[in-house]
C-alpha atoms as a PDB file:
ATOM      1  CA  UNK A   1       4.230   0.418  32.227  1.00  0.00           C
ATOM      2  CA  UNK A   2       1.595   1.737  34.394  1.00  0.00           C
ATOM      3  CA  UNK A   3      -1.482  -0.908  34.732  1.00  0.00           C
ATOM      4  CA  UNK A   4      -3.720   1.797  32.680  1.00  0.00           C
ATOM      5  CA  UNK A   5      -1.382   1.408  29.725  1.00  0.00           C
ATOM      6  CA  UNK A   6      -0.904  -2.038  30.320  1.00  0.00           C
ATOM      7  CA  UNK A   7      -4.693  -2.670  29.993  1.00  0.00           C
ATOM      8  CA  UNK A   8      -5.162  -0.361  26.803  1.00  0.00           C
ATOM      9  CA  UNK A   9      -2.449  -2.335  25.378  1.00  0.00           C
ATOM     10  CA  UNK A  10      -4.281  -5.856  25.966  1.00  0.00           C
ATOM     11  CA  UNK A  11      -7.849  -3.619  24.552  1.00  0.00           C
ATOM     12  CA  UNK A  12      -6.070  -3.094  21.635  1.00  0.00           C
ATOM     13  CA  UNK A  13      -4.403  -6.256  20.848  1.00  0.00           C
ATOM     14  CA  UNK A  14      -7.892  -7.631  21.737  1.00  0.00           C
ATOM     15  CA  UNK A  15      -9.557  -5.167  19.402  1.00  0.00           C
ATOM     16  CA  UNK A  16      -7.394  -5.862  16.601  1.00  0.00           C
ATOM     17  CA  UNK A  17      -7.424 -10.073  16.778  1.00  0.00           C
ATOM     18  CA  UNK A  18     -11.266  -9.109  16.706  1.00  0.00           C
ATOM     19  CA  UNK A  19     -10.487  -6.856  13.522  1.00  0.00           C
ATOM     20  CA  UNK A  20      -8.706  -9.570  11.461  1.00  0.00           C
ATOM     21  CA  UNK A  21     -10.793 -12.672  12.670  1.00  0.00           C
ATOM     22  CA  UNK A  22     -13.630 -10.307  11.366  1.00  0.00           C
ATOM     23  CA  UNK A  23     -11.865  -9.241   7.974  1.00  0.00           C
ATOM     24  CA  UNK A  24     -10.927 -13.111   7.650  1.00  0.00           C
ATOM     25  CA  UNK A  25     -14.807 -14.069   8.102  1.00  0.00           C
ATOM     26  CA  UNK A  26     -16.581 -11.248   5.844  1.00  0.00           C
ATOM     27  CA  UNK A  27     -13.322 -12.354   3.296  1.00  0.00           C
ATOM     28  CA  UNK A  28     -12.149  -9.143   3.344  1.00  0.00           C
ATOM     29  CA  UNK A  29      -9.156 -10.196   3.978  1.00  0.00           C
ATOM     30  CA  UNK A  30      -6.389 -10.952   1.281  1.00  0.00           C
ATOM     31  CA  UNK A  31      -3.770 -13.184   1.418  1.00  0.00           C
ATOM     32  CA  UNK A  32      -0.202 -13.024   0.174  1.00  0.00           C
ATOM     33  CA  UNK A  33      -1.079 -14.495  -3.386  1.00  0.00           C
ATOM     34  CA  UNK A  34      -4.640 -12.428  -3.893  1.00  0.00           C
ATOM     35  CA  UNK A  35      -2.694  -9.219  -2.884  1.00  0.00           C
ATOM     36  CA  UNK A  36      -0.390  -9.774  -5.916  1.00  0.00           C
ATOM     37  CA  UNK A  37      -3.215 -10.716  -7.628  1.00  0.00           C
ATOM     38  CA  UNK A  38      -5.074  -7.335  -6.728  1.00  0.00           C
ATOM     39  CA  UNK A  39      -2.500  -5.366  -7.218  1.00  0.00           C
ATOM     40  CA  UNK A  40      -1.882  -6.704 -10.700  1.00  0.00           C
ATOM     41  CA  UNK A  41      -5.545  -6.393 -11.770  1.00  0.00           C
ATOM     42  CA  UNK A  42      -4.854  -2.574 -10.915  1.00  0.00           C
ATOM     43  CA  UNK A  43      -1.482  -2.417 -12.596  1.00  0.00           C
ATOM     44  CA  UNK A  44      -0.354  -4.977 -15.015  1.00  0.00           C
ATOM     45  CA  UNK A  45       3.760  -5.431 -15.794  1.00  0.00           C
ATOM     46  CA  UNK A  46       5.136  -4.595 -12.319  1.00  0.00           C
ATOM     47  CA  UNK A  47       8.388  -5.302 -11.865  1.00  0.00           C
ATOM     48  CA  UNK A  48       9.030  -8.153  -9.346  1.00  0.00           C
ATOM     49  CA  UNK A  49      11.233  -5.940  -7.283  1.00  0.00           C
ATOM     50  CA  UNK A  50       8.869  -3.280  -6.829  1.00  0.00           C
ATOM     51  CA  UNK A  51       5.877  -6.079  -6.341  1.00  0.00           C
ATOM     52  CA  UNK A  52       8.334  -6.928  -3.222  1.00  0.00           C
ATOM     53  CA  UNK A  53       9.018  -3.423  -1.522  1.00  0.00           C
ATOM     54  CA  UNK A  54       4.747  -2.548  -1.555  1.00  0.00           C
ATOM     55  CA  UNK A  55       4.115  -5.992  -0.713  1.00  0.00           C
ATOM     56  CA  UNK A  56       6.966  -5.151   2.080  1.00  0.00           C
ATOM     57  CA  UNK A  57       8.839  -9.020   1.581  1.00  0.00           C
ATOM     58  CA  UNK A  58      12.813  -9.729   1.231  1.00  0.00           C
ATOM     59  CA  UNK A  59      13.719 -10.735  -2.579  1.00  0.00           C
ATOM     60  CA  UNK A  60      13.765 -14.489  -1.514  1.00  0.00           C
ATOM     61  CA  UNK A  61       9.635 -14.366  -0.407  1.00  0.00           C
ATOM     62  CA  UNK A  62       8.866 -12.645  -3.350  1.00  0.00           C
ATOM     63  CA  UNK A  63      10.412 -14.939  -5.323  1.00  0.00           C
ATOM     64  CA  UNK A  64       8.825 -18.243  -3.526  1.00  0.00           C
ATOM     65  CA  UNK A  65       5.389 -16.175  -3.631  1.00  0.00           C
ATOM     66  CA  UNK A  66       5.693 -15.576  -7.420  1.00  0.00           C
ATOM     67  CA  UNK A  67       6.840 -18.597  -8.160  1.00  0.00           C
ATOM     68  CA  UNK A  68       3.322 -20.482  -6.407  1.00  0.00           C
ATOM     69  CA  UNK A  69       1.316 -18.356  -8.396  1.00  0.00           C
ATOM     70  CA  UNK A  70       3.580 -19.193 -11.762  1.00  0.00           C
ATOM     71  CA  UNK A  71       2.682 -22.444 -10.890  1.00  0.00           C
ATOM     72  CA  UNK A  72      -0.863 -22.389 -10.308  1.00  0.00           C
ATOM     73  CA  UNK A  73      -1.140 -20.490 -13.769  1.00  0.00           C
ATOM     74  CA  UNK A  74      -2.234 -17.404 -12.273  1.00  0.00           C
ATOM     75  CA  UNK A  75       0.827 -15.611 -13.351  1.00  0.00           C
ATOM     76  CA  UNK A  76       3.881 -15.461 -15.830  1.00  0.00           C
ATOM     77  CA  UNK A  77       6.963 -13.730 -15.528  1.00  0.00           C
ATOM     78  CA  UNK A  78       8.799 -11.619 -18.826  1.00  0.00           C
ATOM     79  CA  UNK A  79      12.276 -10.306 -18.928  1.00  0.00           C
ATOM     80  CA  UNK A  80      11.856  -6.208 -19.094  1.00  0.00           C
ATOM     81  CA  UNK A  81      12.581  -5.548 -23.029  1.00  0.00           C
ATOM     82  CA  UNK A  82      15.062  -2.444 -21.814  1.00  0.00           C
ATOM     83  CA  UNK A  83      16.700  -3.964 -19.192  1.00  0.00           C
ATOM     84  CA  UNK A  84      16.934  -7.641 -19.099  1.00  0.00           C
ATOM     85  CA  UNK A  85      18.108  -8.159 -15.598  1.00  0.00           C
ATOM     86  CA  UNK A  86      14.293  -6.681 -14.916  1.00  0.00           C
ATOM     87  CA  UNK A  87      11.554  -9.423 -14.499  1.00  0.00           C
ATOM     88  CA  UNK A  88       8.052  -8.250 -15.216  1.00  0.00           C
ATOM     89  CA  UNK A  89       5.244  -9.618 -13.536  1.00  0.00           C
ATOM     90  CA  UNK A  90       1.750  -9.913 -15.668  1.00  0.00           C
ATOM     91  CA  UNK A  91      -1.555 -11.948 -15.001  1.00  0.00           C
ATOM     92  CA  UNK A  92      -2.687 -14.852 -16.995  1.00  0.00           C
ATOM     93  CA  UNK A  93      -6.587 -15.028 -17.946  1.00  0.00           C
ATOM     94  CA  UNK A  94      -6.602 -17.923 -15.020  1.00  0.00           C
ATOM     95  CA  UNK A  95      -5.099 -15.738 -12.993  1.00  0.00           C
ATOM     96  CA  UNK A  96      -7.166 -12.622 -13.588  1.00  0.00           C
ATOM     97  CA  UNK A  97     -10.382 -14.255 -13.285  1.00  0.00           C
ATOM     98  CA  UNK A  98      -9.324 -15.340  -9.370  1.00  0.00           C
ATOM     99  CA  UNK A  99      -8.501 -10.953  -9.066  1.00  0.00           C
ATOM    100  CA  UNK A 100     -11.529 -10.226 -10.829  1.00  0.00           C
ATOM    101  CA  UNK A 101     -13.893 -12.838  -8.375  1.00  0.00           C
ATOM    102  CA  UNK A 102     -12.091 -11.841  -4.976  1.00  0.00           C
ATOM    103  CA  UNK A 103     -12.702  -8.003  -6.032  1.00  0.00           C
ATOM    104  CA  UNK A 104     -16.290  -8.970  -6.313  1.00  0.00           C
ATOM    105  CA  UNK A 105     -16.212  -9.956  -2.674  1.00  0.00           C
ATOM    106  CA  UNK A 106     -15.686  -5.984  -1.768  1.00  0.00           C
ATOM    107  CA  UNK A 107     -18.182  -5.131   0.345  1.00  0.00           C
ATOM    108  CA  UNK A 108     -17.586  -1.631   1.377  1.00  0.00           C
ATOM    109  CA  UNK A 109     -20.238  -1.682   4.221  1.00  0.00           C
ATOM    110  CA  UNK A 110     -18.866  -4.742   5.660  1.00  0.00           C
ATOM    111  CA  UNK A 111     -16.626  -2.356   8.872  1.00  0.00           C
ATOM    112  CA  UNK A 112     -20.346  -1.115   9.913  1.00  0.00           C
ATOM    113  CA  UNK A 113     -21.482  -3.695  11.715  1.00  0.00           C
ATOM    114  CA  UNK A 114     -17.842  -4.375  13.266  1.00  0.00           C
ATOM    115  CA  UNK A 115     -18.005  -0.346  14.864  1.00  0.00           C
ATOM    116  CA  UNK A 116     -22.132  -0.640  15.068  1.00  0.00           C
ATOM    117  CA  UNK A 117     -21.347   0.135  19.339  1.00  0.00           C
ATOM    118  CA  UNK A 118     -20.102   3.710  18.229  1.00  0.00           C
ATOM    119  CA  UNK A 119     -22.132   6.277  16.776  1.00  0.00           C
ATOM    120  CA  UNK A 120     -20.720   8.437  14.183  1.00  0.00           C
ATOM    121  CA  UNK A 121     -19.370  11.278  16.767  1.00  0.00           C
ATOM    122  CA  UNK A 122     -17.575   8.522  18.404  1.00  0.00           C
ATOM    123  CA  UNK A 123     -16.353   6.860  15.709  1.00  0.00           C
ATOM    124  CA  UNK A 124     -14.893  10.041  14.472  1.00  0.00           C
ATOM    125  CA  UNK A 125     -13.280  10.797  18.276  1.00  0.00           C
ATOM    126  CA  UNK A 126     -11.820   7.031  18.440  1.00  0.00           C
ATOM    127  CA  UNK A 127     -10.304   7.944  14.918  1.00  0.00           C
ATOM    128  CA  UNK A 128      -8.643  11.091  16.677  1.00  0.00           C
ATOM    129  CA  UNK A 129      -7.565   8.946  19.657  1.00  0.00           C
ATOM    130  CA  UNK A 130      -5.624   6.352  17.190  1.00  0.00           C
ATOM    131  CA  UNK A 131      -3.991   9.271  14.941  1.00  0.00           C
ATOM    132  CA  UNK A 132      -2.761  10.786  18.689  1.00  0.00           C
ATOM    133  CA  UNK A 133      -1.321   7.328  19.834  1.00  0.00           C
ATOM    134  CA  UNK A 134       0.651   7.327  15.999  1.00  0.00           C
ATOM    135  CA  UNK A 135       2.025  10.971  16.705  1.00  0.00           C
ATOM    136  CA  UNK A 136       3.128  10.138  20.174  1.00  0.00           C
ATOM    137  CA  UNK A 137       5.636   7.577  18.695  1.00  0.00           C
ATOM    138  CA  UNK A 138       9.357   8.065  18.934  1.00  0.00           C
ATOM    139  CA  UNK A 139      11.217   8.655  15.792  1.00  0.00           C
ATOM    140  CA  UNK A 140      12.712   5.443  15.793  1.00  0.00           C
ATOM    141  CA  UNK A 141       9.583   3.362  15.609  1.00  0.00           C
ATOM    142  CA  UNK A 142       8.049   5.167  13.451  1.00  0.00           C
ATOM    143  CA  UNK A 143      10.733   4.337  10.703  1.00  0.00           C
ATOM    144  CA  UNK A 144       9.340   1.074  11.302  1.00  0.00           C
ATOM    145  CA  UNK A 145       5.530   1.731  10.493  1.00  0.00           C
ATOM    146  CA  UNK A 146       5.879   1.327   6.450  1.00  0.00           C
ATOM    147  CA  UNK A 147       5.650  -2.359   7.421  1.00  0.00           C
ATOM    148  CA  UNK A 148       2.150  -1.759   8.812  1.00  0.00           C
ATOM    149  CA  UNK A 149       0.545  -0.133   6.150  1.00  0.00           C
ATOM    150  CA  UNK A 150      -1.740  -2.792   3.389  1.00  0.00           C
ATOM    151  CA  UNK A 151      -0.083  -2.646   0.509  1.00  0.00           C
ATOM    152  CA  UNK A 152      -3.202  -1.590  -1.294  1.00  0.00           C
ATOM    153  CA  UNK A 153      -3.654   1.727   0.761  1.00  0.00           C
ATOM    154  CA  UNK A 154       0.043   2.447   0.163  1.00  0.00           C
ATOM    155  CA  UNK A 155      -0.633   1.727  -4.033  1.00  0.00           C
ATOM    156  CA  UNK A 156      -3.589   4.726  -3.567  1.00  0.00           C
ATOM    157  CA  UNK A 157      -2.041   7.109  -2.268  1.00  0.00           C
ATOM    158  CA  UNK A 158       1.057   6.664  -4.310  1.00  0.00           C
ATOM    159  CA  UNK A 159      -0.995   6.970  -7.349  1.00  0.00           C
ATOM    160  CA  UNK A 160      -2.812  10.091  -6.159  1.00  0.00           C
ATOM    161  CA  UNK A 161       0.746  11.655  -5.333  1.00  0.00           C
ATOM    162  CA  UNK A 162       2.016  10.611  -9.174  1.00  0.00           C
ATOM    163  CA  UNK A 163      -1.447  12.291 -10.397  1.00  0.00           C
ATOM    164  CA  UNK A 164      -0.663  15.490  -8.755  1.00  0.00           C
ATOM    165  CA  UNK A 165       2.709  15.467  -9.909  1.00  0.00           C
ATOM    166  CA  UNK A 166       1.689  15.267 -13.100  1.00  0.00           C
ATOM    167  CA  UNK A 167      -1.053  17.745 -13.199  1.00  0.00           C
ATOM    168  CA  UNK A 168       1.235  20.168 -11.698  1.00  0.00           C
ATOM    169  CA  UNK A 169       4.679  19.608 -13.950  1.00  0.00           C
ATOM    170  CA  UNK A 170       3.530  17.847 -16.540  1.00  0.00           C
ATOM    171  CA  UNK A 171       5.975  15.147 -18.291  1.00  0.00           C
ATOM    172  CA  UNK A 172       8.667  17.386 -16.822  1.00  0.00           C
ATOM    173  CA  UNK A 173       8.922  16.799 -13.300  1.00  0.00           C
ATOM    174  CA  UNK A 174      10.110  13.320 -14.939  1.00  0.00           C
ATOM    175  CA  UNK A 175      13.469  14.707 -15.422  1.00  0.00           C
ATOM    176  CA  UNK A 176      13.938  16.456 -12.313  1.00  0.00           C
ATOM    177  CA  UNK A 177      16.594  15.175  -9.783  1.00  0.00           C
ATOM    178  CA  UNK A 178      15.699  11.837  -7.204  1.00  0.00           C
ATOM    179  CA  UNK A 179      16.361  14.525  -4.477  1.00  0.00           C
ATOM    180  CA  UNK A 180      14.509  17.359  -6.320  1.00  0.00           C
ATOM    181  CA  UNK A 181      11.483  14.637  -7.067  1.00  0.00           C
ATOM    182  CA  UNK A 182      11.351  13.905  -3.469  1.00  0.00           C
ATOM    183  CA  UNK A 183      11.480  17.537  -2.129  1.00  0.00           C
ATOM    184  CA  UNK A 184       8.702  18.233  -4.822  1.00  0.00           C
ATOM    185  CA  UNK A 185       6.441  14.962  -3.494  1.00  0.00           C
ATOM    186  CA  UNK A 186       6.839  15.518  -0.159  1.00  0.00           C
ATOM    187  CA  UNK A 187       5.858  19.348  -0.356  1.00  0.00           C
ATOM    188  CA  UNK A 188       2.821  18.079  -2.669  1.00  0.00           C
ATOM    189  CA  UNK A 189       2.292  14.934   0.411  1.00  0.00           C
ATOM    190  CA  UNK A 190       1.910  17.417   3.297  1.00  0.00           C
ATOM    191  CA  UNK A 191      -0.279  20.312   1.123  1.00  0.00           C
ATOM    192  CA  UNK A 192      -2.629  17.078   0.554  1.00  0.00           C
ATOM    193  CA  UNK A 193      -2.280  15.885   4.033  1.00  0.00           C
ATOM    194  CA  UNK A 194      -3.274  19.688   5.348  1.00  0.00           C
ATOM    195  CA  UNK A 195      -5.955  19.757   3.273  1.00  0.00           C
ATOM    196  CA  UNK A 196      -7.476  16.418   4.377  1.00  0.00           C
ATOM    197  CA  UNK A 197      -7.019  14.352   0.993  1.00  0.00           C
ATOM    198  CA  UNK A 198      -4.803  12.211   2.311  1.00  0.00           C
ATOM    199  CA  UNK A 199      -4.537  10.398   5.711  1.00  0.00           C
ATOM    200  CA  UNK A 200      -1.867  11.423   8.487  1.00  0.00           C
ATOM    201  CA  UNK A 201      -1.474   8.576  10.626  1.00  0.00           C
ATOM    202  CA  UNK A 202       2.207   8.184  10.854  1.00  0.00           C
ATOM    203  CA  UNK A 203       5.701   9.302   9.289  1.00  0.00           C
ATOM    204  CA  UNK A 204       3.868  10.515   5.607  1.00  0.00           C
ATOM    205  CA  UNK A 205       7.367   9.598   3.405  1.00  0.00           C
ATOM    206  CA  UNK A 206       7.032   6.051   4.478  1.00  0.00           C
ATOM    207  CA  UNK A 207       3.520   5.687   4.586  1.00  0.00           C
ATOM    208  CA  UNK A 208       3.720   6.960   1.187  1.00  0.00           C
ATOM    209  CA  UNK A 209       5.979   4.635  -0.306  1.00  0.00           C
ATOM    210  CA  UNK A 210       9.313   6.469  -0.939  1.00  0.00           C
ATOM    211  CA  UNK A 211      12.065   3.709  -1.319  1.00  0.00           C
ATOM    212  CA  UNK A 212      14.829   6.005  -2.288  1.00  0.00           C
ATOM    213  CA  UNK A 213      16.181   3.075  -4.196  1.00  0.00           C
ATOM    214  CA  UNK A 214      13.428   2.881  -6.468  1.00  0.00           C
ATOM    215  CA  UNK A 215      12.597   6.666  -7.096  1.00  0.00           C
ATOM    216  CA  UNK A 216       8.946   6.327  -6.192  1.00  0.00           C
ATOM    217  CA  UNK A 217       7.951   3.189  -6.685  1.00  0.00           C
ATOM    218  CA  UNK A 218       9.579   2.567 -10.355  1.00  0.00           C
ATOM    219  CA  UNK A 219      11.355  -0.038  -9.879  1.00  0.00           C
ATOM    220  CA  UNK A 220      14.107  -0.893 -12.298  1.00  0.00           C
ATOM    221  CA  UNK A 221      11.950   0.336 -15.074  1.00  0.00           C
ATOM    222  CA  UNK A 222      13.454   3.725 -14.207  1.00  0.00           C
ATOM    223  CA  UNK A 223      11.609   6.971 -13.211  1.00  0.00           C
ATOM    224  CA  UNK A 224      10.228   7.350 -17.095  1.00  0.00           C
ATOM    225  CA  UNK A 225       8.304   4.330 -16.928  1.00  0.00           C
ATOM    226  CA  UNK A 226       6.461   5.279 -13.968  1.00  0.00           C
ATOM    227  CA  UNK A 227       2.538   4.427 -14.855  1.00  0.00           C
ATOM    228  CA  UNK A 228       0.204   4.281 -12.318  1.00  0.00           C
ATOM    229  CA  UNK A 229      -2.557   5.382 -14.873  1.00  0.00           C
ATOM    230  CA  UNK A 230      -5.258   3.030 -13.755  1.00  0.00           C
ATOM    231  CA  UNK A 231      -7.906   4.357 -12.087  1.00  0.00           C
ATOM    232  CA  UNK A 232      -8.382   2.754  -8.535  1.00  0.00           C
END
């Protein structure tokens, strides 16, 4: 490591302390419990599996993290009607008002003031400079970036990959094949990627959620209980 790199890489880790101390102060910032919270006040009945791959947590955290909030009275879990191995995860009213107060706390001017010693052409040429350091990454490492995306990002832009889907097939592409479903989404990913309706910052089929496992996000529910029809 030359000492050019090796000072970008202490800017950065700088920068990005900065970024979350910020977040943490403005509480814009979620933690662990409000981003189940969140995401449930977007889509109710998630299975707790799939609550655990876009939170990004092994089985066992998910579990201890659902089980807080079961005991705080912010959620409760049901067995899945057609498969009862399947636990469901819904909010209680107690547990929706805490969702509905910390989305309240948006402010979506709040990153302004952070990036207030850039003007807009050099905000947009730092945001070129990032997406270059991303594409420079090794293969390797790059499998590892899903872990680095906020789960709430990774909930949009599955949703506006399911709504293209659908506007597109219809109820049929339901009943296509996992691998034809993912040749389908990823063709659909980079066309939206190309033109500009979706970010590009790292390896699209994990930044976009695709747990082969779970056939797009489904869970044990199975690929015809996909919803996702809440508007974000």
């Amino acid at each position: 490591m030359s000492k050019l790199t090796d000072d970008l890489m202490k800017q950065l880790h700088f920068i990005s302390e900065a970024g979350n101390t910020f977040m943490h102060e403005k509480k814009q910032r979620l933690t662990g419990q409000q981003r189940v919270l969140a995401i449930l006040r977007l889509e109710d009945g998630l299975s707790q599996s799939y609550l655990g791959e876009v939170l990004d947590l092994r089985p066992s955290s998910i579990a201890e993290l659902l089980k807080k909030l079961e005991n705080s009275n912010d959620i409760t879990r049901k067995e899945d009607e057609n498969d009862k191995r399947t636990k469901l995860v819904y909010l209680t009213a107690n547990g929706r008002k805490k969702a509905d107060d910390n989305a309240s706390l948006k402010d979506a001017d709040y990153s302004e003031s952070f990036f207030s010693g850039l003007n807009d052409d050099e905000q947009q040429q730092f945001s070129i400079y990032l997406e270059k350091i991303a594409d420079g990454w090794d293969d390797n490492f790059k499998k590892q970036t899903d872990k680095f995306v906020d789960p709430m990002d990774r909930m949009q832009y599955m949703q506006k990959i399911h709504e293209t889907m659908m506007e597109k097939f219809g109820d049929n592409w339901q009943d296509m094949s996992p691998e034809d479903m993912r040749h389908q989404m990823r063709k659909e990913m980079r066309k939206a990627m190309k033109n500009g309706d979706l970010p590009n910052h790292h390896d699209m089929d994990m930044k976009m959620g695709f747990m082969p496992n779970m056939g797009f996000g489904c869970g044990h529910r199975g690929r015809r209980e996909f919803r996702f029809g809440n508007k974000f």
